[in-house]
C-alpha atoms as a PDB file:
ATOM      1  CA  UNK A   1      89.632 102.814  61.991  1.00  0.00           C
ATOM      2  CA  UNK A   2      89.407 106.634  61.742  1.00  0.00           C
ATOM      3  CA  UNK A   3      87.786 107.357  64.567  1.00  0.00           C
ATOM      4  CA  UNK A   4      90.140 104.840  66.875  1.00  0.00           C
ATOM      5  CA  UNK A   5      92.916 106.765  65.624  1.00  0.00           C
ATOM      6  CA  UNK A   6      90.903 110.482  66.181  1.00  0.00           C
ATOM      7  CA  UNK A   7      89.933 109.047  70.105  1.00  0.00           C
ATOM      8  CA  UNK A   8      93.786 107.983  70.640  1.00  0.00           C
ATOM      9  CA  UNK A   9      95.251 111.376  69.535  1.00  0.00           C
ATOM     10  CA  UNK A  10      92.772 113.242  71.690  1.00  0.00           C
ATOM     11  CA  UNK A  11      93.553 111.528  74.452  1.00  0.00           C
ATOM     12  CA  UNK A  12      97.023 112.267  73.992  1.00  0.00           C
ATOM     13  CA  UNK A  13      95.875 115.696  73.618  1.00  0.00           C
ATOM     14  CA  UNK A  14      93.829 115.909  76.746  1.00  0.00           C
ATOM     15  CA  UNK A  15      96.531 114.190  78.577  1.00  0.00           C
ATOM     16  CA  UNK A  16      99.166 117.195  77.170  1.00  0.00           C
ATOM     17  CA  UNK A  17      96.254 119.814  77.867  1.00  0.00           C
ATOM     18  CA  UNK A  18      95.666 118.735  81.564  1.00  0.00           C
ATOM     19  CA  UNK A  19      99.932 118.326  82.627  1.00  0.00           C
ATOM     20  CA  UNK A  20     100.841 121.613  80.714  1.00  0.00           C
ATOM     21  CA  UNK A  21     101.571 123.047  83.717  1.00  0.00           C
ATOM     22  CA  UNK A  22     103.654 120.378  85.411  1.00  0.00           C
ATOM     23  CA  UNK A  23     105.533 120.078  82.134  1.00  0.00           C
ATOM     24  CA  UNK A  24     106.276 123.691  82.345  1.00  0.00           C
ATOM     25  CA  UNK A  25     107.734 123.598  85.807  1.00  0.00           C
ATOM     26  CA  UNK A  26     109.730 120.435  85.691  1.00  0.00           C
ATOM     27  CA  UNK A  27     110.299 119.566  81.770  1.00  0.00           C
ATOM     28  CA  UNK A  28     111.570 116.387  81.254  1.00  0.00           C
ATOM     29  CA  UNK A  29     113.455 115.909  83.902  1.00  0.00           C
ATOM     30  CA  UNK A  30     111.128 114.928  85.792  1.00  0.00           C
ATOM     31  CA  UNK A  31     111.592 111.218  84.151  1.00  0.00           C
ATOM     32  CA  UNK A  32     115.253 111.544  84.659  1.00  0.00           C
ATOM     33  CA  UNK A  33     115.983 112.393  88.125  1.00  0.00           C
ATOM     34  CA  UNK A  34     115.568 110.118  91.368  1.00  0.00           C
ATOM     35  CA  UNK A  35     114.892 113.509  93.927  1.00  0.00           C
ATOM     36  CA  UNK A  36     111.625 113.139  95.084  1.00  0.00           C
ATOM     37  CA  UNK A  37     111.589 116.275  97.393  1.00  0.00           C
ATOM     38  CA  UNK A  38     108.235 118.062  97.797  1.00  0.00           C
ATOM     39  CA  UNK A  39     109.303 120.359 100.221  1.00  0.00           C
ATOM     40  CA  UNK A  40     111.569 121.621  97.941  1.00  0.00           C
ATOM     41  CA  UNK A  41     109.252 121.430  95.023  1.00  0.00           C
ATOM     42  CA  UNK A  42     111.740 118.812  93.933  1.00  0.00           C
ATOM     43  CA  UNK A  43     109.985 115.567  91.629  1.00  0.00           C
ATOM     44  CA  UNK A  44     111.757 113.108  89.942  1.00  0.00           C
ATOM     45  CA  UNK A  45     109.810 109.629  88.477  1.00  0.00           C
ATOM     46  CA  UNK A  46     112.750 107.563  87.765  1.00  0.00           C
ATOM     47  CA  UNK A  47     112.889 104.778  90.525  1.00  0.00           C
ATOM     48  CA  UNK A  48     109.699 104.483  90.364  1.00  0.00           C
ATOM     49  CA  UNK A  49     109.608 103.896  86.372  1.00  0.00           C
ATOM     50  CA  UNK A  50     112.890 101.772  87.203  1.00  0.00           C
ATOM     51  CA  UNK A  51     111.017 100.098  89.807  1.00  0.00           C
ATOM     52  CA  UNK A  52     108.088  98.964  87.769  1.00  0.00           C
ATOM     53  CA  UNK A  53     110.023  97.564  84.775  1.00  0.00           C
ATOM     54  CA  UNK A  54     112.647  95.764  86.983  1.00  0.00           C
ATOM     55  CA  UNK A  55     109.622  94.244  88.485  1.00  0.00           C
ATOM     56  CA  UNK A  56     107.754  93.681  85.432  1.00  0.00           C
ATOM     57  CA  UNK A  57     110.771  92.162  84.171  1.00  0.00           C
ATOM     58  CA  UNK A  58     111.271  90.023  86.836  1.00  0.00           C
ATOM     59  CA  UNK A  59     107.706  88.405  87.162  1.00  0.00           C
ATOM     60  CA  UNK A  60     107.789  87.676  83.573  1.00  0.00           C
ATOM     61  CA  UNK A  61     110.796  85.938  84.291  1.00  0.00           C
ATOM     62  CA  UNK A  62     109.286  83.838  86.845  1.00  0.00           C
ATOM     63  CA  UNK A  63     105.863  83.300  85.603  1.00  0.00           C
ATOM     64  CA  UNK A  64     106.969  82.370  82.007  1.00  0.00           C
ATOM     65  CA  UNK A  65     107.860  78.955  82.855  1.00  0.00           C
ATOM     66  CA  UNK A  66     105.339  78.357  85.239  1.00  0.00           C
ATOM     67  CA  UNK A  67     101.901  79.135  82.726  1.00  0.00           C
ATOM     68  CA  UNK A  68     103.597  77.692  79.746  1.00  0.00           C
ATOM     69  CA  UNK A  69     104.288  74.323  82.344  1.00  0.00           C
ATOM     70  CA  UNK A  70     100.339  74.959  83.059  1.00  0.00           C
ATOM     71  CA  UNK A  71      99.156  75.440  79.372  1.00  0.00           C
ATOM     72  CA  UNK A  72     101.236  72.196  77.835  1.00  0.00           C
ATOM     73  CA  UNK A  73     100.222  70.100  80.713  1.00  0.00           C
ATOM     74  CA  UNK A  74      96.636  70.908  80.423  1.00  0.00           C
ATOM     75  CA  UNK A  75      96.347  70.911  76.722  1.00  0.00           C
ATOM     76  CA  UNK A  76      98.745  67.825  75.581  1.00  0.00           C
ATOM     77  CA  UNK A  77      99.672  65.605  79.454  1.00  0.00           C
ATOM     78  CA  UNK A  78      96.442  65.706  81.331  1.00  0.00           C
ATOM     79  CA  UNK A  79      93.647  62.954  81.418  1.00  0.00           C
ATOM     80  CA  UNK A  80      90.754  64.089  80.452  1.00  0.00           C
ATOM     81  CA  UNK A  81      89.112  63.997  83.622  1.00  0.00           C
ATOM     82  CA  UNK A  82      91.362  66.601  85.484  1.00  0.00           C
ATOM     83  CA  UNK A  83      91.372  68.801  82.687  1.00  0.00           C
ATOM     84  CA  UNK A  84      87.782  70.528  83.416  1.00  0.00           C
ATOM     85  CA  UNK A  85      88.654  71.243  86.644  1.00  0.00           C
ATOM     86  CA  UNK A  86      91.924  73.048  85.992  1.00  0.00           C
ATOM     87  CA  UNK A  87      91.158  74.934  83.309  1.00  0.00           C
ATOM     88  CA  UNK A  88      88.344  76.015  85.693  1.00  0.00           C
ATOM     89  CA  UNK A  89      90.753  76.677  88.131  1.00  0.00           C
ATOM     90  CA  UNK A  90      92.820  78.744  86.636  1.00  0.00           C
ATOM     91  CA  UNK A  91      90.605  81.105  85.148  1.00  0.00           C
ATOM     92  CA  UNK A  92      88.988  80.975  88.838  1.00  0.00           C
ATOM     93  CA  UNK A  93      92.335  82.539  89.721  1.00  0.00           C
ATOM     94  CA  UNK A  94      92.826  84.866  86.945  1.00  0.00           C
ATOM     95  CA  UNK A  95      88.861  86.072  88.066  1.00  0.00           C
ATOM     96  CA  UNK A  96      90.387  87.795  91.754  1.00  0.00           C
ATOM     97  CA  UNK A  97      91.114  91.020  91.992  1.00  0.00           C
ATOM     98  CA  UNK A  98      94.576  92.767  92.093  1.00  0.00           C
ATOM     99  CA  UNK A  99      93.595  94.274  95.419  1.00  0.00           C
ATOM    100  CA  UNK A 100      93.496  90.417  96.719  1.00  0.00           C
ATOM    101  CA  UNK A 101      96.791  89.283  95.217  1.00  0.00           C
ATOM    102  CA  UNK A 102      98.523  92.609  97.032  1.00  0.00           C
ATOM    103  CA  UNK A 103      97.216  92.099 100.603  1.00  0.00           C
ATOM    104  CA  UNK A 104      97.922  88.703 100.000  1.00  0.00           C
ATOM    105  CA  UNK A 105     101.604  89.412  99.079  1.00  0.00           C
ATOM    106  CA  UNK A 106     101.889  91.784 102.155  1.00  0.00           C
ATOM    107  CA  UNK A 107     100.298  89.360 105.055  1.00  0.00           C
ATOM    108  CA  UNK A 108     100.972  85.932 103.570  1.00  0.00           C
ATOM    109  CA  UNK A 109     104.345  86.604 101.162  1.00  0.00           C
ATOM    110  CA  UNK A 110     106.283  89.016 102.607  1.00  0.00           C
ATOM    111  CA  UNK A 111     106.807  87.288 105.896  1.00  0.00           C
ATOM    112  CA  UNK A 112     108.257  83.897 103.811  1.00  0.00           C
ATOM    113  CA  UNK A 113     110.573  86.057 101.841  1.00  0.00           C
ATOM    114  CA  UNK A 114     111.635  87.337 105.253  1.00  0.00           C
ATOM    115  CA  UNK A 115     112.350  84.271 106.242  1.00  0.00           C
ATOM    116  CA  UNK A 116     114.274  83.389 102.886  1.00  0.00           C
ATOM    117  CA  UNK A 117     116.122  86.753 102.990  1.00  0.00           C
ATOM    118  CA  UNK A 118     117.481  85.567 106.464  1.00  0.00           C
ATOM    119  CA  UNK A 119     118.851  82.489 105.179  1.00  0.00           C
ATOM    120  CA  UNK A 120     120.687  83.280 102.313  1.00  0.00           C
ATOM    121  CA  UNK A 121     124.618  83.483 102.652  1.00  0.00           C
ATOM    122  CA  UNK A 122     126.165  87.461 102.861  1.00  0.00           C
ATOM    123  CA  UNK A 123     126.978  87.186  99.074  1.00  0.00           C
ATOM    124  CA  UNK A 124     123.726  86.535  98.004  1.00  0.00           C
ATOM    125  CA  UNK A 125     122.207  89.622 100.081  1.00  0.00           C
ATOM    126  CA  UNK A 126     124.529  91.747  97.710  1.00  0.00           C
ATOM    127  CA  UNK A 127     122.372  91.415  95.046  1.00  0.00           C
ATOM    128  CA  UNK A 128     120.157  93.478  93.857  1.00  0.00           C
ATOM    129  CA  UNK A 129     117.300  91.124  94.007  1.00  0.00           C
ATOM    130  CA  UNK A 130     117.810  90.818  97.805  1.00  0.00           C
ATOM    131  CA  UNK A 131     119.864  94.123  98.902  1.00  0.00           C
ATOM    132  CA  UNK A 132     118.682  96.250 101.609  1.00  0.00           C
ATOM    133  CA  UNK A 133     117.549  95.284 105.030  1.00  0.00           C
ATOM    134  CA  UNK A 134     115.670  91.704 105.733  1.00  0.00           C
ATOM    135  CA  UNK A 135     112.419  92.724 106.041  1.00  0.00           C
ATOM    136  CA  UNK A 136     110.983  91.237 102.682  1.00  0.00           C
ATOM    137  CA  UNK A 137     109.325  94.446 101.246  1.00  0.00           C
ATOM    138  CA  UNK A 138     111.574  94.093  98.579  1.00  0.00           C
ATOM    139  CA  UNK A 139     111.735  93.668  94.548  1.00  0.00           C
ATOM    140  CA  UNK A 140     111.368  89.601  94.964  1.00  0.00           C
ATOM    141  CA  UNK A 141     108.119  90.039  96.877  1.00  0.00           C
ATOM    142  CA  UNK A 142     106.945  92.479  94.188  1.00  0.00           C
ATOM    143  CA  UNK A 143     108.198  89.981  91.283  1.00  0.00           C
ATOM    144  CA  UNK A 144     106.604  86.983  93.005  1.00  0.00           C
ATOM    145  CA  UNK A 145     103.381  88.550  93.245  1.00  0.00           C
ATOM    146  CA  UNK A 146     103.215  89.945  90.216  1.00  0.00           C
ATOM    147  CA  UNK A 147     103.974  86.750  88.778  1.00  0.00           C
ATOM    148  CA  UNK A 148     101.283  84.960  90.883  1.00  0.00           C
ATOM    149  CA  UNK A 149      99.291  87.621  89.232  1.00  0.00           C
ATOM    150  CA  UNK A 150      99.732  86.954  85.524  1.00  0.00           C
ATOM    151  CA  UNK A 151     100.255  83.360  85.771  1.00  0.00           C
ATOM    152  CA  UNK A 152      96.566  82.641  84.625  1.00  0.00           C
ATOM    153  CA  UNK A 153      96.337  84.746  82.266  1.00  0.00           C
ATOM    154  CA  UNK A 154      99.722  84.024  80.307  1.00  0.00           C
ATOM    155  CA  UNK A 155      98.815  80.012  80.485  1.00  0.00           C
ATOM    156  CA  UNK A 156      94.894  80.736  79.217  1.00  0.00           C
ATOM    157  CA  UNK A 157      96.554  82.503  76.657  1.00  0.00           C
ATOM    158  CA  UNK A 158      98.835  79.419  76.202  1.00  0.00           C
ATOM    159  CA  UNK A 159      96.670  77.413  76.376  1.00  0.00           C
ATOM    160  CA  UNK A 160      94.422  78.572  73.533  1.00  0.00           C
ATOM    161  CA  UNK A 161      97.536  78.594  70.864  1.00  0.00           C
ATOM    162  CA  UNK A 162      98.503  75.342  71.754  1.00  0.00           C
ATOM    163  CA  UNK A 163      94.856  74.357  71.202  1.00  0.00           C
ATOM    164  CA  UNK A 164      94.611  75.968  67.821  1.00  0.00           C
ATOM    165  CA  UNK A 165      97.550  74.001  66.061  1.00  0.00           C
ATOM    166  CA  UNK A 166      96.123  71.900  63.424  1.00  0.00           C
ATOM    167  CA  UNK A 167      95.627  68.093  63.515  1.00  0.00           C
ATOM    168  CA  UNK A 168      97.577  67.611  60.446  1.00  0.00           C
ATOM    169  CA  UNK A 169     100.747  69.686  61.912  1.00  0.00           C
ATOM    170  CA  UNK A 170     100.536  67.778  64.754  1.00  0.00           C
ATOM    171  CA  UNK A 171     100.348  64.275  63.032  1.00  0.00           C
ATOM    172  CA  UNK A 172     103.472  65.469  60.536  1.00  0.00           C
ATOM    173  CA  UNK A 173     105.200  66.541  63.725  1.00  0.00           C
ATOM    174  CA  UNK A 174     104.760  62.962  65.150  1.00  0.00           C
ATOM    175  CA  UNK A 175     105.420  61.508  61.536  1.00  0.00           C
ATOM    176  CA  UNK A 176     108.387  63.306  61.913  1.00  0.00           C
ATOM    177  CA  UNK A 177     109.671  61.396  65.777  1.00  0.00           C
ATOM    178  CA  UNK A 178     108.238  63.871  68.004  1.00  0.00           C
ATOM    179  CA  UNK A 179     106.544  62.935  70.921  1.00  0.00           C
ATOM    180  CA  UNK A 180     103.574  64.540  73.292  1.00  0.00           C
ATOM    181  CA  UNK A 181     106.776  65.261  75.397  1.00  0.00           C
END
């Protein structure tokens, strides 16, 4: 346990070691301003932290339903004979790379949001979730990837703790009026 603790802090350490000199020239506000200006020697990470945790956000959102629909429908609802193949299947999908998923988003995805964006009525454009200009590189093709992404790993996951509830839980629960629904 020592020596997971002694690794952590000198990778911290390394990490400090290595920046020191971009920490030097931009301090900490480098997290907390949006210029990104490198002809000016001007760098600021906040959309892009805001970016990634609206996202994150976002797919969770989505995909939470979705993989804990998956995991109770193939642990408690589905006959036996189906259930081989879809567990298979989704850890088929949770087996592709990232790299897949985001060409996949970009050549298959972003045209159908596209086509969604241009639908929707003006007030739903102002939104965040669908501001800017229909062209469907936006935050809802990042969140539906994303959430395409995770999916089979969330309802594996799922999966598995619905799997390890007890028998005897399970038969006080029914004792009790519940039902497999």
């Amino acid at each position: 346990a020592a020596a997971l603790l002694l690794v952590a802090a000198a990778v911290g350490f390394e990490l400090v070691r290595q920046s020191w000199l971009s920490i030097q020239a931009f301090g900490f506000n480098f997290w907390r301003t949006s210029t990104w200006d490198p002809v000016a020697g001007q760098f600021g990470a906040l959309p892009f932290i805001w970016g990634t945790l609206y996202s994150s956000v976002l797919a969770l959102v989505i995909a939470t339903p979705v993989a804990l629909g998956i995991a109770v429908f193939v642990s408690e609802l589905c006959p036996p004979v189906l259930r081989s193949p879809l567990i298979f299947l989704t850890e088929l999908l949770a087996a592709i790379p990232s790299i897949v998923y985001g060409l996949w988003g970009i050549f298959v995805l972003v045209p159908r949001v596209r086509e969604f964006q241009l639908g929707l009525p003006d007030w739903a454009r102002a939104l965040p979730l669908f501001s800017g200009p229909p062209v469907g590189v936006n935050m809802l093709s990042a969140a539906l990837v994303l959430a395409i992404m995770i999916i089979p790993f969330s309802s594996s996951v799922a999966r598995e703790v619905l799997k390890a509830v007890p028998m005897p839980q399970r038969e006080a629960a029914f004792a009790l009026g519940a039902t497999r629904w």
